[in-house]
PDB file of N, CA and C in Angstrom:
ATOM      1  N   UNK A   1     127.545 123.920  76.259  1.00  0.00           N
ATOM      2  CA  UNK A   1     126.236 123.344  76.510  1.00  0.00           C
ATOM      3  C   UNK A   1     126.420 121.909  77.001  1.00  0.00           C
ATOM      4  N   UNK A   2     125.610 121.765  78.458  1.00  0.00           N
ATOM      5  CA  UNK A   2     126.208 120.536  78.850  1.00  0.00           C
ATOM      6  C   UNK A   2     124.197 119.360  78.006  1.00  0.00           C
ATOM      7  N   UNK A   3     124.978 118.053  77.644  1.00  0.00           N
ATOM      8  CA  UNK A   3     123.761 117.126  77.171  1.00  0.00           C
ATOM      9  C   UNK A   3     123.392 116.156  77.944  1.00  0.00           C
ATOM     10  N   UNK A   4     122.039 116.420  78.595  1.00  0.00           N
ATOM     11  CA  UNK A   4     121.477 115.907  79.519  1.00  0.00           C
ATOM     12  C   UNK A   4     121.366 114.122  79.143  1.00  0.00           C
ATOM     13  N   UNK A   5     121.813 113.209  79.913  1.00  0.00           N
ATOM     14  CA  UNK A   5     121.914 112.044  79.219  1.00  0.00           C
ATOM     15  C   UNK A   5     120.539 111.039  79.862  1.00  0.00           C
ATOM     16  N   UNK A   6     120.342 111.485  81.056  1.00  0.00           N
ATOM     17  CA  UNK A   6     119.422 111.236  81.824  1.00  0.00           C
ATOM     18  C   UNK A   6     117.441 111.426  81.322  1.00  0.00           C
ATOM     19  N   UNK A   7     117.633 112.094  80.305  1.00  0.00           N
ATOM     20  CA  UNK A   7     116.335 112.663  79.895  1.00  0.00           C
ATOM     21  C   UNK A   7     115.441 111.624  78.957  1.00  0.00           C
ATOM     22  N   UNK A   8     114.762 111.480  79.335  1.00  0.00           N
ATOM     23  CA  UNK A   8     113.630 110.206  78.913  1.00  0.00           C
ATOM     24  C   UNK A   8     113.378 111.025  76.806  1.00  0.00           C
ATOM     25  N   UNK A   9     113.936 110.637  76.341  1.00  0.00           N
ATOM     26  CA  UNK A   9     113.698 110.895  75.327  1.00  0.00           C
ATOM     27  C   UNK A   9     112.132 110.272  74.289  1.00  0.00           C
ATOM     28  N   UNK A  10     111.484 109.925  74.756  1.00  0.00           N
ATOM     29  CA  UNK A  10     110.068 108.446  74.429  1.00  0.00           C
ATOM     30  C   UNK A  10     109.100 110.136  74.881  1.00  0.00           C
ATOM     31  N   UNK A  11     108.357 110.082  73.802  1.00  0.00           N
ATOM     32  CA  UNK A  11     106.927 111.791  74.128  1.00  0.00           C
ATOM     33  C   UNK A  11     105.999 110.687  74.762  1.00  0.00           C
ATOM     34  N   UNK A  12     105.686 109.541  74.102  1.00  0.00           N
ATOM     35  CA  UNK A  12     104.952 108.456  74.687  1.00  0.00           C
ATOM     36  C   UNK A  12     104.814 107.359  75.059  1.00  0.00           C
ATOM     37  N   UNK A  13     104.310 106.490  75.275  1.00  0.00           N
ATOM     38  CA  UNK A  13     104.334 105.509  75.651  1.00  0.00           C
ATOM     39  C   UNK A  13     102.940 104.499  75.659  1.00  0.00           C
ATOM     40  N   UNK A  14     103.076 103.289  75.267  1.00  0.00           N
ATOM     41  CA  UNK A  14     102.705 102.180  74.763  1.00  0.00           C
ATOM     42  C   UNK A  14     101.044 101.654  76.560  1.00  0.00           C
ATOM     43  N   UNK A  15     100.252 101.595  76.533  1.00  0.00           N
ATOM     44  CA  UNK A  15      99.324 100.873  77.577  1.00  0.00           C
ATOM     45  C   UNK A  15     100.135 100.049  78.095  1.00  0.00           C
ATOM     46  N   UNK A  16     100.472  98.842  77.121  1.00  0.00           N
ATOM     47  CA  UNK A  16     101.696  97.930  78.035  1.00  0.00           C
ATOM     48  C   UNK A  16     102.819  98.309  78.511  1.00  0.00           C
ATOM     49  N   UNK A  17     103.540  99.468  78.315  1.00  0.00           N
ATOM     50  CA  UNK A  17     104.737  99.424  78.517  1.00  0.00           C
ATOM     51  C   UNK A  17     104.387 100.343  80.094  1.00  0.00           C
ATOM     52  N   UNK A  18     102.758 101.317  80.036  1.00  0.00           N
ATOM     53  CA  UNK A  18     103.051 101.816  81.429  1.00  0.00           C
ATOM     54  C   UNK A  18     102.205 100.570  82.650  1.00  0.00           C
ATOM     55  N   UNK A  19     101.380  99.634  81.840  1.00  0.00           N
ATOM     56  CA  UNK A  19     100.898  99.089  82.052  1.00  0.00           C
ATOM     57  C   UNK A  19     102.039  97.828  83.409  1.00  0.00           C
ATOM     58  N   UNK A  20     103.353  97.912  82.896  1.00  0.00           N
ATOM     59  CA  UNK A  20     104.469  96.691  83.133  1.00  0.00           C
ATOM     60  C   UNK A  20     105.027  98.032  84.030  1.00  0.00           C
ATOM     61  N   UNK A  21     105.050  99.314  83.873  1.00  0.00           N
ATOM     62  CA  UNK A  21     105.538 100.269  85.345  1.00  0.00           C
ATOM     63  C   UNK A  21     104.880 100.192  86.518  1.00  0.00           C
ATOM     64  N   UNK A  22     103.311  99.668  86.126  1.00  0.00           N
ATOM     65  CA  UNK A  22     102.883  99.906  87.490  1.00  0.00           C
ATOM     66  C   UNK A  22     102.469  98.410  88.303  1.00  0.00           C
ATOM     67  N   UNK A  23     102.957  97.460  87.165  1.00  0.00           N
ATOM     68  CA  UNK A  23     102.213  96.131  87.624  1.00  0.00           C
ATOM     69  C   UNK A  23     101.161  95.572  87.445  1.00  0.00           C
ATOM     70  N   UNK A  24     100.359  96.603  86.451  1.00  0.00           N
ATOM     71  CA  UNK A  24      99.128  96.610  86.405  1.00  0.00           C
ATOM     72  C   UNK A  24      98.613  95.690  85.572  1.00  0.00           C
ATOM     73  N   UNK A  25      97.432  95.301  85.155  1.00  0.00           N
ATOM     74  CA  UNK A  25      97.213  94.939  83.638  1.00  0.00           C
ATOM     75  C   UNK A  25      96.465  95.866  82.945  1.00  0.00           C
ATOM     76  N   UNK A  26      96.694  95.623  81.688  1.00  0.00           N
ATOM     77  CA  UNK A  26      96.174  96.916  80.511  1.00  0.00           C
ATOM     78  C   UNK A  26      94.696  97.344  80.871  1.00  0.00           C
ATOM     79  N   UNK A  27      93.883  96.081  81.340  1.00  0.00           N
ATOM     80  CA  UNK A  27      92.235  96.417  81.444  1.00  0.00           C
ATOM     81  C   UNK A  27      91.470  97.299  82.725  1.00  0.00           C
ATOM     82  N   UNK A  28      92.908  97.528  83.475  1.00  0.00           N
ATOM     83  CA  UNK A  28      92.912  98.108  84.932  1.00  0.00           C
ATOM     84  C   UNK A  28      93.223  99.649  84.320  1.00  0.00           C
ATOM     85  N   UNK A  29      94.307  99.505  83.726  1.00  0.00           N
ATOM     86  CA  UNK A  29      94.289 101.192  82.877  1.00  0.00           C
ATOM     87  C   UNK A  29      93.142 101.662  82.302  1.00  0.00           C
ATOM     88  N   UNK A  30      92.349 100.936  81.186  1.00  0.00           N
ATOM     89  CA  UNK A  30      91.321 101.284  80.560  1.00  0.00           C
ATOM     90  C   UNK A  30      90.310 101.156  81.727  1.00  0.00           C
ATOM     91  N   UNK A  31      90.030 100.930  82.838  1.00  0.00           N
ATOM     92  CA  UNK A  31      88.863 101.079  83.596  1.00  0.00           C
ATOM     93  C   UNK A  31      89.193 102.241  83.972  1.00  0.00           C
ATOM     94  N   UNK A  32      90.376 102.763  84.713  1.00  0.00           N
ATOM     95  CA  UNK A  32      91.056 103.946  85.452  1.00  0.00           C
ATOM     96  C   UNK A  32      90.437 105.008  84.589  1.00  0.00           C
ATOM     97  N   UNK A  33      90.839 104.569  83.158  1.00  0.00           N
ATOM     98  CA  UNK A  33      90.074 106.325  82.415  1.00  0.00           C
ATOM     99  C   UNK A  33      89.042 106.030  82.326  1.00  0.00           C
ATOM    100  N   UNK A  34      88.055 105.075  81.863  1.00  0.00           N
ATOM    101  CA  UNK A  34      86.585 105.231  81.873  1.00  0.00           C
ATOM    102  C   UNK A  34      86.176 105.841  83.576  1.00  0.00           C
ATOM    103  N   UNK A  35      86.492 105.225  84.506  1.00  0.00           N
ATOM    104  CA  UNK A  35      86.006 105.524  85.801  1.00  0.00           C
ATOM    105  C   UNK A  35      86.880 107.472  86.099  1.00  0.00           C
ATOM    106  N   UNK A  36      87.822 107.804  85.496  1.00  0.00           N
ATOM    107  CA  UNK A  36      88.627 109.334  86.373  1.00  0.00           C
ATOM    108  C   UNK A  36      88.825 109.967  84.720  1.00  0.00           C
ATOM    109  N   UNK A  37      87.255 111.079  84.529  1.00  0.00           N
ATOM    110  CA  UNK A  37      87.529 111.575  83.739  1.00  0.00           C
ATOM    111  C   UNK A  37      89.027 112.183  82.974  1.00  0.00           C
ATOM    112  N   UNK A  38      89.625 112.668  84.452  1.00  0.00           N
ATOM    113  CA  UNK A  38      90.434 113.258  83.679  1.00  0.00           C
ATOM    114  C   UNK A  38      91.872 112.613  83.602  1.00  0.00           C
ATOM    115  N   UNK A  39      91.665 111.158  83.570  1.00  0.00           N
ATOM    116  CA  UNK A  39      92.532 110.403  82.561  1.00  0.00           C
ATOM    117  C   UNK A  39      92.464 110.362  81.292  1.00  0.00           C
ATOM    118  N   UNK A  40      92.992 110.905  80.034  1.00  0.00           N
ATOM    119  CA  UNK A  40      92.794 110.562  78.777  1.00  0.00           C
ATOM    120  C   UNK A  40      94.102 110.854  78.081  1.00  0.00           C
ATOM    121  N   UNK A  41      94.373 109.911  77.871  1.00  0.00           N
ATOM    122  CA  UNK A  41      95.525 109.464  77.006  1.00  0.00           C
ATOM    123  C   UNK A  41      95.832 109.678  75.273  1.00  0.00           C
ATOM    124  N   UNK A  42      96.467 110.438  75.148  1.00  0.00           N
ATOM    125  CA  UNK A  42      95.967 110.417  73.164  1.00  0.00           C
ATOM    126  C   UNK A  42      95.583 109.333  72.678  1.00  0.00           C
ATOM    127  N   UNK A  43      95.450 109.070  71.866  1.00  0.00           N
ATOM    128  CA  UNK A  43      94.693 108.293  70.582  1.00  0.00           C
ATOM    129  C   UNK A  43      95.109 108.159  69.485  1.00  0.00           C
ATOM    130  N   UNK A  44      95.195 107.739  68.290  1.00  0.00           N
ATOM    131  CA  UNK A  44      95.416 107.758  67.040  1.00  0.00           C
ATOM    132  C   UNK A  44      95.372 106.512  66.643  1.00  0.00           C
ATOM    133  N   UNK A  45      95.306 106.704  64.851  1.00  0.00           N
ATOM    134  CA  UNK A  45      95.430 105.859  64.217  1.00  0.00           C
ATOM    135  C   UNK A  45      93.879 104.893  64.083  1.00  0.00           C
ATOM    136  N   UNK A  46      93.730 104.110  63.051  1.00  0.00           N
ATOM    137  CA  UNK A  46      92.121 103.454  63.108  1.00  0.00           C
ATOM    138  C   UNK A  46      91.689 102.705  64.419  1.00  0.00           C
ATOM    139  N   UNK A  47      92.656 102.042  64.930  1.00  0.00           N
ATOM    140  CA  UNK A  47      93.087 100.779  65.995  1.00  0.00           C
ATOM    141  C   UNK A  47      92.615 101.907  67.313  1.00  0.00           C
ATOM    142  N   UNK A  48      92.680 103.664  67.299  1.00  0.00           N
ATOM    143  CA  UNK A  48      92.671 104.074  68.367  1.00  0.00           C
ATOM    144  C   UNK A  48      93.498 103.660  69.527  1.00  0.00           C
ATOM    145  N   UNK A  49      94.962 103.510  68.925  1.00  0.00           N
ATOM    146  CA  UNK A  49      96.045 103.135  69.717  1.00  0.00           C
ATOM    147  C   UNK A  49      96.126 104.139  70.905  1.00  0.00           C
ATOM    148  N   UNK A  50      96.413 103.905  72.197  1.00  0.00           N
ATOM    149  CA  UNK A  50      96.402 104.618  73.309  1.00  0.00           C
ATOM    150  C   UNK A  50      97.949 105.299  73.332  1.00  0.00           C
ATOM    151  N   UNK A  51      98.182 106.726  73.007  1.00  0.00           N
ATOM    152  CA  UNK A  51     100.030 106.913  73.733  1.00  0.00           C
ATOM    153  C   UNK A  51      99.480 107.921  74.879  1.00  0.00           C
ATOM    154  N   UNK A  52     100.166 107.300  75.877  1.00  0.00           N
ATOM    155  CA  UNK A  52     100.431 107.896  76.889  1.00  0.00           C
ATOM    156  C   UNK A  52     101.673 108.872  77.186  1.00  0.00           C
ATOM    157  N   UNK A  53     101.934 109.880  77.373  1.00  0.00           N
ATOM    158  CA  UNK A  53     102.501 111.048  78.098  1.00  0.00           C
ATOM    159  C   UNK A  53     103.050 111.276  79.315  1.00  0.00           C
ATOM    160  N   UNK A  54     104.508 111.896  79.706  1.00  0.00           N
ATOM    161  CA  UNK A  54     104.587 111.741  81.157  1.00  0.00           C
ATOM    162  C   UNK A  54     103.513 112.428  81.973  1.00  0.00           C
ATOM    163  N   UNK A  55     103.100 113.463  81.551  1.00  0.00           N
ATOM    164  CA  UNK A  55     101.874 113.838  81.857  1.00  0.00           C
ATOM    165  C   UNK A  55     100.260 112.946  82.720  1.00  0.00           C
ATOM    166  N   UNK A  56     100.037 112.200  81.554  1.00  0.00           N
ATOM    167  CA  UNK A  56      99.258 110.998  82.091  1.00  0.00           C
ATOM    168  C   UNK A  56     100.406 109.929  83.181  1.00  0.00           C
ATOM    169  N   UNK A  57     100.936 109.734  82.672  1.00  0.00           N
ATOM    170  CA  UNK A  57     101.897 108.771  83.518  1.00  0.00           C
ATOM    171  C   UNK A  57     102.196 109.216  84.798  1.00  0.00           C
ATOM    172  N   UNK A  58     102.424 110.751  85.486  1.00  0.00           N
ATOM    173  CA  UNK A  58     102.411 111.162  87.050  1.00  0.00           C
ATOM    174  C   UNK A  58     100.659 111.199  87.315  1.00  0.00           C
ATOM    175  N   UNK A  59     100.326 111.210  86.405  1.00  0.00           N
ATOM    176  CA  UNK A  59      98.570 111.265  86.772  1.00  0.00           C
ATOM    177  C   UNK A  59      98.101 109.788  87.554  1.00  0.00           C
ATOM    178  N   UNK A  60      98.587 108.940  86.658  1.00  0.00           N
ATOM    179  CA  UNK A  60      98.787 107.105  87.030  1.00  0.00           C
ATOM    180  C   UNK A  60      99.109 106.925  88.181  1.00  0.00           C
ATOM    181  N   UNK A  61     100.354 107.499  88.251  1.00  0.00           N
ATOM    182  CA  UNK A  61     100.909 107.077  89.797  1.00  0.00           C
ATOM    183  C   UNK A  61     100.293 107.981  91.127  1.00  0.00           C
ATOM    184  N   UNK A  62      99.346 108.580  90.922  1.00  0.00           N
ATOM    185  CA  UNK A  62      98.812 109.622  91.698  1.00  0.00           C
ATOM    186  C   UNK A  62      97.832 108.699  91.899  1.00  0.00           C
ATOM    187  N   UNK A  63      96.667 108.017  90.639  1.00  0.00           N
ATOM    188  CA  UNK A  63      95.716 106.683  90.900  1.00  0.00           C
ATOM    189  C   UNK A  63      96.132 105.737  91.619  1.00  0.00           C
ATOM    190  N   UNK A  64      97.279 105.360  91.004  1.00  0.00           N
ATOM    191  CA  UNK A  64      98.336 103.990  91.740  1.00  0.00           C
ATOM    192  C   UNK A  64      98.269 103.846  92.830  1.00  0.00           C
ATOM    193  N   UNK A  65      98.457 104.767  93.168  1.00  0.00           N
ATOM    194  CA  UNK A  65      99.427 105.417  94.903  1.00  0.00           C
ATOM    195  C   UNK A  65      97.822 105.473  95.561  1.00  0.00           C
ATOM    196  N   UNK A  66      96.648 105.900  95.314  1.00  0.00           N
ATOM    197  CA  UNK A  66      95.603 106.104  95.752  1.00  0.00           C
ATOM    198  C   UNK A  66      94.764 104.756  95.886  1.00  0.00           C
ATOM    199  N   UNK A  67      94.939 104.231  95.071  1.00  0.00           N
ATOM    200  CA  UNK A  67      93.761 102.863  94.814  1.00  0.00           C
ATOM    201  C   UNK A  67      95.082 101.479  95.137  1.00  0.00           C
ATOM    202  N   UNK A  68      96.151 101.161  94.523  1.00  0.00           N
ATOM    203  CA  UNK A  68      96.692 100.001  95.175  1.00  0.00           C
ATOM    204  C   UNK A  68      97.405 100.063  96.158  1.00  0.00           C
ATOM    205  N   UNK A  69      98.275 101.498  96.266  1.00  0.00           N
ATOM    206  CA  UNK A  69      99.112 101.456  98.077  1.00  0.00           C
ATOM    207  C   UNK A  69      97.984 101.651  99.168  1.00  0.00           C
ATOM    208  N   UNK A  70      97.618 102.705  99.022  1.00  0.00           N
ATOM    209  CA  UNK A  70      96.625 103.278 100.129  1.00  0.00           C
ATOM    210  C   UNK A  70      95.351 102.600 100.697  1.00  0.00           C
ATOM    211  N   UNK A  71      94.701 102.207  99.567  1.00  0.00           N
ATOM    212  CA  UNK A  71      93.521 101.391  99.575  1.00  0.00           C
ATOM    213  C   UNK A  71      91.976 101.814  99.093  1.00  0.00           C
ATOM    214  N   UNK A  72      92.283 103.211  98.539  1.00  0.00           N
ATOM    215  CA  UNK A  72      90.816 103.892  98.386  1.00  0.00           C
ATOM    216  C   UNK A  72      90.014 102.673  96.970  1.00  0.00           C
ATOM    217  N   UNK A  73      88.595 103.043  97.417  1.00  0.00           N
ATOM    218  CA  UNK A  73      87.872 102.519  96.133  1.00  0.00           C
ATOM    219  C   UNK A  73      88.388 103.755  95.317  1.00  0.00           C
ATOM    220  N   UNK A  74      87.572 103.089  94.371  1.00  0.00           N
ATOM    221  CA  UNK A  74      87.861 104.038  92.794  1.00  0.00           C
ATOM    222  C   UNK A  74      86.807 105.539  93.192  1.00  0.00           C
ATOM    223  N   UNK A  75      85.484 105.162  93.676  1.00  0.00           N
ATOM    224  CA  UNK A  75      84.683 106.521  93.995  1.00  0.00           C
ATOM    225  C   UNK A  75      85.372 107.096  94.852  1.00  0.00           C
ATOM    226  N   UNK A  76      86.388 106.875  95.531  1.00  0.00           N
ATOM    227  CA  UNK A  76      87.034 107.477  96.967  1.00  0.00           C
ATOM    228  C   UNK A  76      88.529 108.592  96.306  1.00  0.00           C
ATOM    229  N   UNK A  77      88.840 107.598  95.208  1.00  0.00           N
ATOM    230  CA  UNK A  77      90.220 108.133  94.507  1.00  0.00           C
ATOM    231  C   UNK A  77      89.748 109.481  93.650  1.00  0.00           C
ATOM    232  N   UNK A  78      88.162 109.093  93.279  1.00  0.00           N
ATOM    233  CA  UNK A  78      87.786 109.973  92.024  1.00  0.00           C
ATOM    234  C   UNK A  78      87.507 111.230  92.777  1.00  0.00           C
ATOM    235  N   UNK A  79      87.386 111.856  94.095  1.00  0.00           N
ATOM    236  CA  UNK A  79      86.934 112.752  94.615  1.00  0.00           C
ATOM    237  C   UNK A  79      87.896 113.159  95.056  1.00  0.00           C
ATOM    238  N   UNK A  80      88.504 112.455  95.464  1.00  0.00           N
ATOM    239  CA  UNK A  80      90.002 112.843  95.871  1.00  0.00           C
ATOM    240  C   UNK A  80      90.356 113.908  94.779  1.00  0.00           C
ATOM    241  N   UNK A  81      90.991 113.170  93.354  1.00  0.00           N
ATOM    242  CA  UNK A  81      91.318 113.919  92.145  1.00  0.00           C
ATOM    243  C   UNK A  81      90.871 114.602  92.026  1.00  0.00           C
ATOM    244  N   UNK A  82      89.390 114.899  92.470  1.00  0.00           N
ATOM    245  CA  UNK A  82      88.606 116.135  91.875  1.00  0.00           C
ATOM    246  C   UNK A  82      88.894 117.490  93.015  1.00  0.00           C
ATOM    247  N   UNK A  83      88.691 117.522  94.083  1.00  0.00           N
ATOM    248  CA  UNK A  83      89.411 117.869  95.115  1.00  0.00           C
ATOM    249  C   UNK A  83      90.276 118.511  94.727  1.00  0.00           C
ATOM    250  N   UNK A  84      91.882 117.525  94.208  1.00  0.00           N
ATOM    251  CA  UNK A  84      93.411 117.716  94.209  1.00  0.00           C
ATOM    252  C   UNK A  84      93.936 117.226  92.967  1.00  0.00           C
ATOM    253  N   UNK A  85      93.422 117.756  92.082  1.00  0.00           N
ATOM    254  CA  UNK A  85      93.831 117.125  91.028  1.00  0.00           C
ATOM    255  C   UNK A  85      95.128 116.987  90.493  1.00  0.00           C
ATOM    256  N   UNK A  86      95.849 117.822  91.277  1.00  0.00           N
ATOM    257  CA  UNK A  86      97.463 117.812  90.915  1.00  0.00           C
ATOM    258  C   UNK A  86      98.251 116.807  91.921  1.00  0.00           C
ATOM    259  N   UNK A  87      97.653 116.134  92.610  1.00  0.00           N
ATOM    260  CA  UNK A  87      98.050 115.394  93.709  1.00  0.00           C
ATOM    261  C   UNK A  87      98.990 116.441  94.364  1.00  0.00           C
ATOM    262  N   UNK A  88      98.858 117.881  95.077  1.00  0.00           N
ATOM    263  CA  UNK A  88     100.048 118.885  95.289  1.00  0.00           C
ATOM    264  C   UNK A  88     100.433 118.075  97.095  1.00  0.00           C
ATOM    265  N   UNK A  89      99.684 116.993  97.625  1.00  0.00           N
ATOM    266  CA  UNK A  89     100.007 116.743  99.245  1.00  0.00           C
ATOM    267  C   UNK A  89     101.222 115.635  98.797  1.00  0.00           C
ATOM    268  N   UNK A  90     101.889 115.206  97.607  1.00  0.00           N
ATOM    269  CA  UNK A  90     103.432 114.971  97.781  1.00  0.00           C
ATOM    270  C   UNK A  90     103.298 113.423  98.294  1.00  0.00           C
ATOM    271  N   UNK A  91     102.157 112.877  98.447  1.00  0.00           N
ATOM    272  CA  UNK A  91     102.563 111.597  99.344  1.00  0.00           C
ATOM    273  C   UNK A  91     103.386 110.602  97.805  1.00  0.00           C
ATOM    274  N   UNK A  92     102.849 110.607  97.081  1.00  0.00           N
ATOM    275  CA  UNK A  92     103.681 109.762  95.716  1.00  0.00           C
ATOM    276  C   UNK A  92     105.133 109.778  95.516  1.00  0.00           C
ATOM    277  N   UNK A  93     105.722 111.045  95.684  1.00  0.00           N
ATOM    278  CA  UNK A  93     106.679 111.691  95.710  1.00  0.00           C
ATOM    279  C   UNK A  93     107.611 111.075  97.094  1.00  0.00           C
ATOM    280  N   UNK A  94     106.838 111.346  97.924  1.00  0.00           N
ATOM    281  CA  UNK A  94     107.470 110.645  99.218  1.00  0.00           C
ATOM    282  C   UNK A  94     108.193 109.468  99.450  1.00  0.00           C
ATOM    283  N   UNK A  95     106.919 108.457  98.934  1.00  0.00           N
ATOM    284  CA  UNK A  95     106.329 106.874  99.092  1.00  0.00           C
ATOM    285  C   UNK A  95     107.487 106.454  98.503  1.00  0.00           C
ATOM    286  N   UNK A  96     107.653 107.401  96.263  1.00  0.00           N
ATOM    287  CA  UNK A  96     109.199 106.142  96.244  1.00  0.00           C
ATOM    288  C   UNK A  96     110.359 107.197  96.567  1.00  0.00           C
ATOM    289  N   UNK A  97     110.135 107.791  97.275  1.00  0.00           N
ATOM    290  CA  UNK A  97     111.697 108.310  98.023  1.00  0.00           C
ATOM    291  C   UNK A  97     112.054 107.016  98.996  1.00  0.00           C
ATOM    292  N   UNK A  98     111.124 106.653 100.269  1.00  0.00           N
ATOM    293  CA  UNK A  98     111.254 105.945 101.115  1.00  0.00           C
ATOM    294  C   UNK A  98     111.251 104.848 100.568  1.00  0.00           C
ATOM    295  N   UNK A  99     110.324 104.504  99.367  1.00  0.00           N
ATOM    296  CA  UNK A  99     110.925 102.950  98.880  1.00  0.00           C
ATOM    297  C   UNK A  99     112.118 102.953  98.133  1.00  0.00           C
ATOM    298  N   UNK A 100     112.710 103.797  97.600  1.00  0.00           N
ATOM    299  CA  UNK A 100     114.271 103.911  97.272  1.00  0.00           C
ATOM    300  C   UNK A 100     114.872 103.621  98.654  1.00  0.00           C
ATOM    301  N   UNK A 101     114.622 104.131  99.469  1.00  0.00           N
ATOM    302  CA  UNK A 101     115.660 104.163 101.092  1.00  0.00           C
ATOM    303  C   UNK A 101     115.537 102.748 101.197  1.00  0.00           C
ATOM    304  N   UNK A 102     114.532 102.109 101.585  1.00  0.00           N
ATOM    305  CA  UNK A 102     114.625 100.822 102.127  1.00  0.00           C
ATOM    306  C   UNK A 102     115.255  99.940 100.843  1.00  0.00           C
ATOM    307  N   UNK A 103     115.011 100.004 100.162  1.00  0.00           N
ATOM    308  CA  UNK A 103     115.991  99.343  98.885  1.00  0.00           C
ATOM    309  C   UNK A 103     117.365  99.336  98.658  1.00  0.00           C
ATOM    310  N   UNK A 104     117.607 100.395  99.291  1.00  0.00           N
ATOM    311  CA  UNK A 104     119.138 100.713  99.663  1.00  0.00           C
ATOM    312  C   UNK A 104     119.653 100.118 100.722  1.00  0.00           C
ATOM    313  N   UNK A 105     118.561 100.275 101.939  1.00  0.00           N
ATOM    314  CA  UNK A 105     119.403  99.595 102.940  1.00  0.00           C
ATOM    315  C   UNK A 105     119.097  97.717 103.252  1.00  0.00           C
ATOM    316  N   UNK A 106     118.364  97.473 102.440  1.00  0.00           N
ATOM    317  CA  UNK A 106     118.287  95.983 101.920  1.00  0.00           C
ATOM    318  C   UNK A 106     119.547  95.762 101.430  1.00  0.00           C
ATOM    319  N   UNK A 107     119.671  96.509 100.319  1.00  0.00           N
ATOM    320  CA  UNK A 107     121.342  95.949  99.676  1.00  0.00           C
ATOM    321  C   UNK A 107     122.253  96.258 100.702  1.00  0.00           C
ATOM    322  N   UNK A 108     122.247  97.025 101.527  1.00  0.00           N
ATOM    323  CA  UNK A 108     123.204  97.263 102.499  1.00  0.00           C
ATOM    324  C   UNK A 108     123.299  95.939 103.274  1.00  0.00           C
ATOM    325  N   UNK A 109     121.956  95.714 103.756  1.00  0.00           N
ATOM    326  CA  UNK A 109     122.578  94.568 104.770  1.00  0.00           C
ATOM    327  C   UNK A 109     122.747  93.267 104.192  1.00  0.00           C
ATOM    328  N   UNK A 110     122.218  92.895 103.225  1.00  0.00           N
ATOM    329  CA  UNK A 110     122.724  91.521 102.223  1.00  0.00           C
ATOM    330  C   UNK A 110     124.014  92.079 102.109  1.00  0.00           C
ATOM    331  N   UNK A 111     124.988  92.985 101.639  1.00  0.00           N
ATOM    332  CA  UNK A 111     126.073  92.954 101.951  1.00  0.00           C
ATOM    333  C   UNK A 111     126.655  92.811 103.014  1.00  0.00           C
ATOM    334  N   UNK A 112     126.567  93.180 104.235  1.00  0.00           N
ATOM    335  CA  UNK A 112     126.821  93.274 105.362  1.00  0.00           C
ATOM    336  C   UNK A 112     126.836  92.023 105.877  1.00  0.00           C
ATOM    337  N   UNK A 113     125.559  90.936 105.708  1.00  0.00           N
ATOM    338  CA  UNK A 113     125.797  89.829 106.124  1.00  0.00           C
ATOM    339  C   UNK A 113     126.331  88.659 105.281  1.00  0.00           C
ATOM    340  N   UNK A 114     126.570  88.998 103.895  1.00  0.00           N
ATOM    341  CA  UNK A 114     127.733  88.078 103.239  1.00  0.00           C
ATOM    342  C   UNK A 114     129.289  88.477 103.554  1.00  0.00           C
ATOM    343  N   UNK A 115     129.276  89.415 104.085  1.00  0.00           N
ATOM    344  CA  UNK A 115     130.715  90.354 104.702  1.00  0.00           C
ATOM    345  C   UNK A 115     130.875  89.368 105.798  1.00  0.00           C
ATOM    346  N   UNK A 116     130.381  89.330 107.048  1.00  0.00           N
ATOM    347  CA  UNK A 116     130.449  88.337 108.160  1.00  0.00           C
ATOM    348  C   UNK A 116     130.276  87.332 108.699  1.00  0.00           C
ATOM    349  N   UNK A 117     129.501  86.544 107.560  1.00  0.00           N
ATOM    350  CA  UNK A 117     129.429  85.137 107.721  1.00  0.00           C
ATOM    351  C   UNK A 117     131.089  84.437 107.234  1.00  0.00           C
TER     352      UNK A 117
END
């Protein structure tokens, strides 16, 4: 049996902690679920502490990707979701493929030009 070392072992996660993945601030999350029903994040405890799920968390970056890359309002994103709620047209998926690429070839050429100077 080979042990996957790579595997996000965390079931949840903290408002701030997805809050600091997306750049966001915490009060931009809590608008996201009041405004896109079908954001909802567990709950618990008296405090009604928020844990989030990778579940919710590809849901996020499906908002993310809709409302801060792209540019939709929030009524524009919310129809969207309702529409496609699985985000299945892949552009998220894409977006950090290609921002991995260019990140790569950034470090490429900062190497390249401390190589030849």
């Amino acid at each position: 049996m080979v042990l996957n070392l790579n595997k996000n072992l965390k079931l949840y996660h903290s408002i701030g902690e997805v809050a600091k993945m997306f750049g966001v601030n915490e009060s931009t999350l809590r608008y996201w679920e009041k405004e896109i029903p079908t954001l909802r994040p567990k709950t618990s405890g008296p405090s009604m502490t928020r844990q989030y799920s990778d579940k919710d968390i590809e849901q996020i970056k499906i908002i993310h990707n809709l409302i801060k890359v792209r540019g939709f309002k929030i009524n524009a994103a919310r129809k969207i979701l309702n529409s496609n709620p699985t985000g299945k047209d892949k552009t998220t998926e894409v977006l950090d493929r290609l921002i991995g690429i260019r990140n790569e070839l950034q470090l490429m050429k900062k190497q390249l030009d401390g190589t030849f100077e």
